[in-house]
PDB file of N, CA and C in Angstrom:
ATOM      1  N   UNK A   1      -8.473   2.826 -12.473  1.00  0.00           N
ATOM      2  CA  UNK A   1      -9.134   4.093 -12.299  1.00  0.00           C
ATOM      3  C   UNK A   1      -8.347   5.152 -13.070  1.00  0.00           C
ATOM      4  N   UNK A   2      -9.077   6.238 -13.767  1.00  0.00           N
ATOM      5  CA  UNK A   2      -8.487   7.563 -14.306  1.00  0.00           C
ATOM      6  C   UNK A   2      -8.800   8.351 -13.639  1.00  0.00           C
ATOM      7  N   UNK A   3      -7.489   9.095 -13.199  1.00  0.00           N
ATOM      8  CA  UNK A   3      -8.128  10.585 -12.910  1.00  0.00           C
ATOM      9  C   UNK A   3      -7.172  11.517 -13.773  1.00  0.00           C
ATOM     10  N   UNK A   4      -7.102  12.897 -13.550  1.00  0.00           N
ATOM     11  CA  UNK A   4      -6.521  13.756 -14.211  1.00  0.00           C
ATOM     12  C   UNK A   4      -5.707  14.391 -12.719  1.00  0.00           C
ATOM     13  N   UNK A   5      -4.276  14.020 -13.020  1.00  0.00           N
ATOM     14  CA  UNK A   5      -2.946  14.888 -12.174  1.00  0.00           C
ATOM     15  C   UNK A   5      -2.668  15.733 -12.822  1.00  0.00           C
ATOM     16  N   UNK A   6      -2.348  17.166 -12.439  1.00  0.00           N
ATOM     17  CA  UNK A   6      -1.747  17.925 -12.495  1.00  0.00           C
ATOM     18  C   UNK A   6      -1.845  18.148 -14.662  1.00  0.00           C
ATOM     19  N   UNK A   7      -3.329  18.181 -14.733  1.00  0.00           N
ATOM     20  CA  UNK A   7      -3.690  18.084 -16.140  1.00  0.00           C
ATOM     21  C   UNK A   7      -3.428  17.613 -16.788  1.00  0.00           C
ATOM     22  N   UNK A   8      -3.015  15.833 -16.329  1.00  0.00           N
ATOM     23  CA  UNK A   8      -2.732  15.093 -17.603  1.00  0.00           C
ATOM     24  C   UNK A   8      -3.279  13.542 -16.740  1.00  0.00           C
ATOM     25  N   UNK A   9      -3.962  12.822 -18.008  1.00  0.00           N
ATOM     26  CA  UNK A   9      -5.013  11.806 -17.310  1.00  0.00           C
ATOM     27  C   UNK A   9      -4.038  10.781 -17.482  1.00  0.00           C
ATOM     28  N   UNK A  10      -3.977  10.252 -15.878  1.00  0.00           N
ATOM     29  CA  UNK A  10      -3.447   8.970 -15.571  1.00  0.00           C
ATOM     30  C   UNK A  10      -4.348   7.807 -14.735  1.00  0.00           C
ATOM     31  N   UNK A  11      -3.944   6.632 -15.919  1.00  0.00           N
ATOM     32  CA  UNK A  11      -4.346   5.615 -15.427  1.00  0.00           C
ATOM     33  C   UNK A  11      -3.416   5.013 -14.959  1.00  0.00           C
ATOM     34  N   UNK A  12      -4.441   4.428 -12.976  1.00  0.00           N
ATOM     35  CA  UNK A  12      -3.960   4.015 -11.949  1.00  0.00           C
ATOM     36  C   UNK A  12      -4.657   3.067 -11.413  1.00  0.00           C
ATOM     37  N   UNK A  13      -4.235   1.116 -12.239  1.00  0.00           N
ATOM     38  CA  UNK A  13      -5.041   0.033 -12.112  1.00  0.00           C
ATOM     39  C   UNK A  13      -4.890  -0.195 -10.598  1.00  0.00           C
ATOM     40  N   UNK A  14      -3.918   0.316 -10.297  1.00  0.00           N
ATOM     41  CA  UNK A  14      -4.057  -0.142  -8.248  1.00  0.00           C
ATOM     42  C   UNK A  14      -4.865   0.560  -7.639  1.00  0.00           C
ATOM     43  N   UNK A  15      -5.581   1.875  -8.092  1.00  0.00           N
ATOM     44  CA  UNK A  15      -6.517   2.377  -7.438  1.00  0.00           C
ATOM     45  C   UNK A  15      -8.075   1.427  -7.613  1.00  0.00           C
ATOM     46  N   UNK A  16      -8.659   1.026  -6.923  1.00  0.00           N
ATOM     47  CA  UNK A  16     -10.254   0.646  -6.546  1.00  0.00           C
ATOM     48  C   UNK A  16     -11.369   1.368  -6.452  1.00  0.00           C
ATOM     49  N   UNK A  17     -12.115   1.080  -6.444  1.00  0.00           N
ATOM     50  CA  UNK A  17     -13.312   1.651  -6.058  1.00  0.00           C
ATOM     51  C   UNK A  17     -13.347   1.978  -4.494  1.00  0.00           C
ATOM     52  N   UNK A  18     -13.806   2.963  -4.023  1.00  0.00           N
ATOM     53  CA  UNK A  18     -13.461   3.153  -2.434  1.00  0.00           C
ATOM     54  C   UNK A  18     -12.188   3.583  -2.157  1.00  0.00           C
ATOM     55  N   UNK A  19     -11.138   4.106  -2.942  1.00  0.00           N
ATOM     56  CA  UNK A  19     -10.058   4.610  -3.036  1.00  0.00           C
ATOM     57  C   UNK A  19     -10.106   6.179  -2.121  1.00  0.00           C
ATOM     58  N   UNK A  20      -9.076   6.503  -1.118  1.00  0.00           N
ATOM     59  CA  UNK A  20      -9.169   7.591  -0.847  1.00  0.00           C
ATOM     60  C   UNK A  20      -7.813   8.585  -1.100  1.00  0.00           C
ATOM     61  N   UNK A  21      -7.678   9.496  -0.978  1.00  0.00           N
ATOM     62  CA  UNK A  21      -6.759  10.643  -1.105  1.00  0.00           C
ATOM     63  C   UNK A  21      -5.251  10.094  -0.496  1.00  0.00           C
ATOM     64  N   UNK A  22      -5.288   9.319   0.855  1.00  0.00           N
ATOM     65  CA  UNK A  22      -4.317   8.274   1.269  1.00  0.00           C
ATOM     66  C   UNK A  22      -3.483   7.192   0.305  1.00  0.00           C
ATOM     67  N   UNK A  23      -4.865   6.899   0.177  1.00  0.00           N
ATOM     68  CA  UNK A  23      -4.401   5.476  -1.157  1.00  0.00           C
ATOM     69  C   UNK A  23      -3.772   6.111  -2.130  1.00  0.00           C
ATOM     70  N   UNK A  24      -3.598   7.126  -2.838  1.00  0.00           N
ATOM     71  CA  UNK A  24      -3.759   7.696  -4.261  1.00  0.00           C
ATOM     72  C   UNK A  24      -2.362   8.320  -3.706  1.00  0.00           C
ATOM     73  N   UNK A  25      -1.751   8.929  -2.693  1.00  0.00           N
ATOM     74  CA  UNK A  25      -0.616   9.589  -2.359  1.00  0.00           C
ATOM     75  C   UNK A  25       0.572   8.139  -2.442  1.00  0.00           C
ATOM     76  N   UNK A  26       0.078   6.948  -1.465  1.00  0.00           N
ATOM     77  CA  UNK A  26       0.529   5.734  -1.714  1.00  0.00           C
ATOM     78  C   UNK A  26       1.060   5.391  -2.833  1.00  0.00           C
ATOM     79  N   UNK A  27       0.240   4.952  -3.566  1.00  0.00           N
ATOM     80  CA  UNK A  27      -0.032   4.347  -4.998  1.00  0.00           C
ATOM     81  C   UNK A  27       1.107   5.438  -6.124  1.00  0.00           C
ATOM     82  N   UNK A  28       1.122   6.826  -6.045  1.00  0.00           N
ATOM     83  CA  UNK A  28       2.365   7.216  -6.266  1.00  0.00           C
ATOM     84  C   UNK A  28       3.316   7.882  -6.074  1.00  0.00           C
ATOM     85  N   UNK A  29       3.677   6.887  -4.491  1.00  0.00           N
ATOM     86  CA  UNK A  29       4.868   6.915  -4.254  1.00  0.00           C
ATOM     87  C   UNK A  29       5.433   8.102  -3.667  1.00  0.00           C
ATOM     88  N   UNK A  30       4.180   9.066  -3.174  1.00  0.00           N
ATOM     89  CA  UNK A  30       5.012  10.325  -3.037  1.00  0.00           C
ATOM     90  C   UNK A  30       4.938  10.435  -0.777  1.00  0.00           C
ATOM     91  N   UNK A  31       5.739  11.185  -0.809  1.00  0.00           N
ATOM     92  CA  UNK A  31       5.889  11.450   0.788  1.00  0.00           C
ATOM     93  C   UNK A  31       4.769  12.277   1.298  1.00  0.00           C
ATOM     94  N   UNK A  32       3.839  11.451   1.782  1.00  0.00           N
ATOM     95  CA  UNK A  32       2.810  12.876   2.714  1.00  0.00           C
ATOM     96  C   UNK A  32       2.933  13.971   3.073  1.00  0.00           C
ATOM     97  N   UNK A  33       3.664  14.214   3.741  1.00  0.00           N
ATOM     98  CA  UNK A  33       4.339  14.957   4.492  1.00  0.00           C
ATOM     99  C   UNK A  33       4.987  16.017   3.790  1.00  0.00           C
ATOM    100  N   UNK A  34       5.254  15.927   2.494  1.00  0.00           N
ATOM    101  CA  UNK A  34       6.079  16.599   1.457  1.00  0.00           C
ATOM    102  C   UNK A  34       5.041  17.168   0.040  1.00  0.00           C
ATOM    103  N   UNK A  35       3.489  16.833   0.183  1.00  0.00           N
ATOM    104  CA  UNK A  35       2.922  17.740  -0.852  1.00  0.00           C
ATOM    105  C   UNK A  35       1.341  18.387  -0.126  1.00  0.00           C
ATOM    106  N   UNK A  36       1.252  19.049  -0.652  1.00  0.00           N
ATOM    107  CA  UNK A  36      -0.492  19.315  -0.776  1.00  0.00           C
ATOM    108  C   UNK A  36      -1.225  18.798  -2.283  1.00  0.00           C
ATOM    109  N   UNK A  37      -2.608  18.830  -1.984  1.00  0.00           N
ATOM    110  CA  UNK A  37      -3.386  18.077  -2.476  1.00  0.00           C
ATOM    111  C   UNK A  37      -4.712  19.109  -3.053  1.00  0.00           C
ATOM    112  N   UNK A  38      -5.154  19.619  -4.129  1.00  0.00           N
ATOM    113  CA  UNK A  38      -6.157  20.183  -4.246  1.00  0.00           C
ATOM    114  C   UNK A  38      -7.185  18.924  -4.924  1.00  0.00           C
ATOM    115  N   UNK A  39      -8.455  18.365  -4.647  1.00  0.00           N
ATOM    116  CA  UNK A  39      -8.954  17.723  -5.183  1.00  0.00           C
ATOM    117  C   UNK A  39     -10.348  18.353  -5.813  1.00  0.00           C
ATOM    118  N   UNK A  40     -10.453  18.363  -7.058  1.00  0.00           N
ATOM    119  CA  UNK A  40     -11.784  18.733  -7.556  1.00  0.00           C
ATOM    120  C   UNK A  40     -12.459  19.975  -7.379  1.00  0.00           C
ATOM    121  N   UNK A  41     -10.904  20.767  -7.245  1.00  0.00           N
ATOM    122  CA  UNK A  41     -11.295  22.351  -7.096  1.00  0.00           C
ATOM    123  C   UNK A  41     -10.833  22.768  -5.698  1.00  0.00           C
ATOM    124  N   UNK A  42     -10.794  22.056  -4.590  1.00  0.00           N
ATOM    125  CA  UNK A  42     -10.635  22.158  -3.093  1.00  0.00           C
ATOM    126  C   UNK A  42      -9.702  21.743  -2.583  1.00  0.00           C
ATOM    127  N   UNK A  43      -8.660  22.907  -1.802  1.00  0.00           N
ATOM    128  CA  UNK A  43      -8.189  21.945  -1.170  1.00  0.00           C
ATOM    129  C   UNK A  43      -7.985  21.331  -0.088  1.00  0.00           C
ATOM    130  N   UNK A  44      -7.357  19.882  -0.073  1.00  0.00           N
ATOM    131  CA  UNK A  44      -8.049  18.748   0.989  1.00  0.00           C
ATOM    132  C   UNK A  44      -6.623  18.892   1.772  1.00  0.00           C
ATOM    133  N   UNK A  45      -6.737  19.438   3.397  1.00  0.00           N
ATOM    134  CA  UNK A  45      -5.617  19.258   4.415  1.00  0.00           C
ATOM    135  C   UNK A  45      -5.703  17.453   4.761  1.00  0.00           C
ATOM    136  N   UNK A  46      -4.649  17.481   4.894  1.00  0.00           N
ATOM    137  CA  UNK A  46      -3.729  15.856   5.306  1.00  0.00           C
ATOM    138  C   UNK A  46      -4.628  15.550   6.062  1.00  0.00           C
ATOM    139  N   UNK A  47      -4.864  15.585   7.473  1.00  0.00           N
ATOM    140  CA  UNK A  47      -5.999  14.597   7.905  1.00  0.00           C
ATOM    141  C   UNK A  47      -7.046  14.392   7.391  1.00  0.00           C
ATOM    142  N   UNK A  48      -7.596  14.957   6.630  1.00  0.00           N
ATOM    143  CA  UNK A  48      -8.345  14.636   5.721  1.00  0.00           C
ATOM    144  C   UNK A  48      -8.651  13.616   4.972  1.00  0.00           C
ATOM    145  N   UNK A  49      -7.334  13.269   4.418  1.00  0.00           N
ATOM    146  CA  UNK A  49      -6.902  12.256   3.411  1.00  0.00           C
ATOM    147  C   UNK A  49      -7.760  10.965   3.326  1.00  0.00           C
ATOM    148  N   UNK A  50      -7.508  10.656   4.673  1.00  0.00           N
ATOM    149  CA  UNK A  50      -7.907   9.431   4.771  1.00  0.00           C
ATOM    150  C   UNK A  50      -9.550   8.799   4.164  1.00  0.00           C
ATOM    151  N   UNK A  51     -10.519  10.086   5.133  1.00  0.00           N
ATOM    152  CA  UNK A  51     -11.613   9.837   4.191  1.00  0.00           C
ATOM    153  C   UNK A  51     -12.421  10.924   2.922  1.00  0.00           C
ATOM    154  N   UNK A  52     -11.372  11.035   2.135  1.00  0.00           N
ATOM    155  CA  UNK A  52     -11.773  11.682   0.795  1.00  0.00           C
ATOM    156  C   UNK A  52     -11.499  10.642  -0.137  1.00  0.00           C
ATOM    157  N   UNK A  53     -12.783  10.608  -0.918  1.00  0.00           N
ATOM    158  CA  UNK A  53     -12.880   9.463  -1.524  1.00  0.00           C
ATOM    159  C   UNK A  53     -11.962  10.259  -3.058  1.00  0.00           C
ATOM    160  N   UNK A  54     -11.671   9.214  -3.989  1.00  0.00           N
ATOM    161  CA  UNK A  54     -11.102   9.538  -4.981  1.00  0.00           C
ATOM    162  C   UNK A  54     -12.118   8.784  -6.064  1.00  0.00           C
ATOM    163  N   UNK A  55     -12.972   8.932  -7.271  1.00  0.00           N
ATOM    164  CA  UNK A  55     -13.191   8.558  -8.210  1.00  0.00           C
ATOM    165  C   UNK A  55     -13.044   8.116  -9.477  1.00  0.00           C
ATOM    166  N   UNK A  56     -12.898   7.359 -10.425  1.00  0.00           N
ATOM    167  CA  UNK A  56     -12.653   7.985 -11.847  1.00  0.00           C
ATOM    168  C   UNK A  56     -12.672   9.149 -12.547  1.00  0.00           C
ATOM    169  N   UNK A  57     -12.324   9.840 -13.386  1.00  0.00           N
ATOM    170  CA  UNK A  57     -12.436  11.402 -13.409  1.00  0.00           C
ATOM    171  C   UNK A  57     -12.243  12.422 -12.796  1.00  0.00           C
ATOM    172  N   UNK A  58     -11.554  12.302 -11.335  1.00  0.00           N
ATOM    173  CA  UNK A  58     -11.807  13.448 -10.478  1.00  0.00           C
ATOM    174  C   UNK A  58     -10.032  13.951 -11.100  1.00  0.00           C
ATOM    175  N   UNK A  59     -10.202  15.339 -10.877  1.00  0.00           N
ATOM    176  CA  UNK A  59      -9.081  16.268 -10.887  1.00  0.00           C
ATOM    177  C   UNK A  59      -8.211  16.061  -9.899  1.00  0.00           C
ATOM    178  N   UNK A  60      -7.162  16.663  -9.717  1.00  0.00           N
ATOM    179  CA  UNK A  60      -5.895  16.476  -8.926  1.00  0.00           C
ATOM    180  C   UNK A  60      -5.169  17.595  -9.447  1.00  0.00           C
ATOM    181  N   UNK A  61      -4.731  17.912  -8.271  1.00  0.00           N
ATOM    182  CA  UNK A  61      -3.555  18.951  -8.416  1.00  0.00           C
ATOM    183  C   UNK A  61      -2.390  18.949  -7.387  1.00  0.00           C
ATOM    184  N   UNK A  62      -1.364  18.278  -7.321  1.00  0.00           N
ATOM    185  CA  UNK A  62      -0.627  18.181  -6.479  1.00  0.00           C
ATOM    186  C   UNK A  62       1.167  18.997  -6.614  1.00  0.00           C
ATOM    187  N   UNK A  63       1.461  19.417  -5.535  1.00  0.00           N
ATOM    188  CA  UNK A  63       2.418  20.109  -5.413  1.00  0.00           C
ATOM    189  C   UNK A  63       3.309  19.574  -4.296  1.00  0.00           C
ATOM    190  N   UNK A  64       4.817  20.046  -4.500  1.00  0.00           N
ATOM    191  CA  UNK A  64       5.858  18.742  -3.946  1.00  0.00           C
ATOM    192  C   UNK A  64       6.878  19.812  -3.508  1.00  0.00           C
ATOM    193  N   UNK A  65       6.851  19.717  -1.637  1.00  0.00           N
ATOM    194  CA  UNK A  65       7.532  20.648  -1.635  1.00  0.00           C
ATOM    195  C   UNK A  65       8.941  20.100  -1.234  1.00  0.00           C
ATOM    196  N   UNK A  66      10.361  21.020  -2.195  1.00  0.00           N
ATOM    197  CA  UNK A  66      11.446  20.935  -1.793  1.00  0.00           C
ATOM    198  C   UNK A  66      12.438  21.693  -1.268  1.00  0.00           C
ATOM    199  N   UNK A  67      13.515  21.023  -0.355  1.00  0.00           N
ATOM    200  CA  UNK A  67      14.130  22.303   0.309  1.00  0.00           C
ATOM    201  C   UNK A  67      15.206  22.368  -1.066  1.00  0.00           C
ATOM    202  N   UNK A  68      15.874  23.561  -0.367  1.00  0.00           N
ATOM    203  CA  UNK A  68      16.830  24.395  -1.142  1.00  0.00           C
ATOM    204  C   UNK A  68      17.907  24.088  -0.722  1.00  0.00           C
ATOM    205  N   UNK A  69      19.048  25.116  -0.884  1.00  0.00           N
ATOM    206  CA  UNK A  69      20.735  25.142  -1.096  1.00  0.00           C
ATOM    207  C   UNK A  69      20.830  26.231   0.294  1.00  0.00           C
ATOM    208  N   UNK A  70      22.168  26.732   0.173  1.00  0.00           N
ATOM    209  CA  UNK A  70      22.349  28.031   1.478  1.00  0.00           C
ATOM    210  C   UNK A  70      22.616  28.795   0.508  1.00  0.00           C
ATOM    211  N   UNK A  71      22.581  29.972   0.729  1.00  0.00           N
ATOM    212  CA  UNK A  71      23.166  31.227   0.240  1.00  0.00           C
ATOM    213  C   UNK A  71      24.508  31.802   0.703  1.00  0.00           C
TER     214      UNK A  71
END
């Protein structure tokens, strides 16, 4: 499957047909818990995930949040 991350198209042969927003966080490798997800213009809150389907072509925009240092 192709989609387009964060404006650049990646192909992702472990994604399927019936693929959802879950699978696709899986597949790379990133911590749930640690990004948001805009899909196809919208964005999709974490419980969600599970049933938002993902397509060929669909957009992605993902953001990765990290902590900091002390001051």
């Amino acid at each position: 499957m192709i989609v387009i991350i964060n404006g650049q198209e990646r192909d992702l042969p472990a994604l399927a047909a019936g693929a959802t927003l879950d699978n696709l966080i899986e597949v790379l490798a990133l911590k749930g818990d640690r990004v948001a997800v805009e899909h196809n213009g919208a964005i999709v809150r974490r419980p969600e995930w599970p049933g938002t389907p993902v397509a060929s072509g669909d957009r992605l925009e993902i953001v990765h949040f990290v902590g900091g240092g002390s001051l």
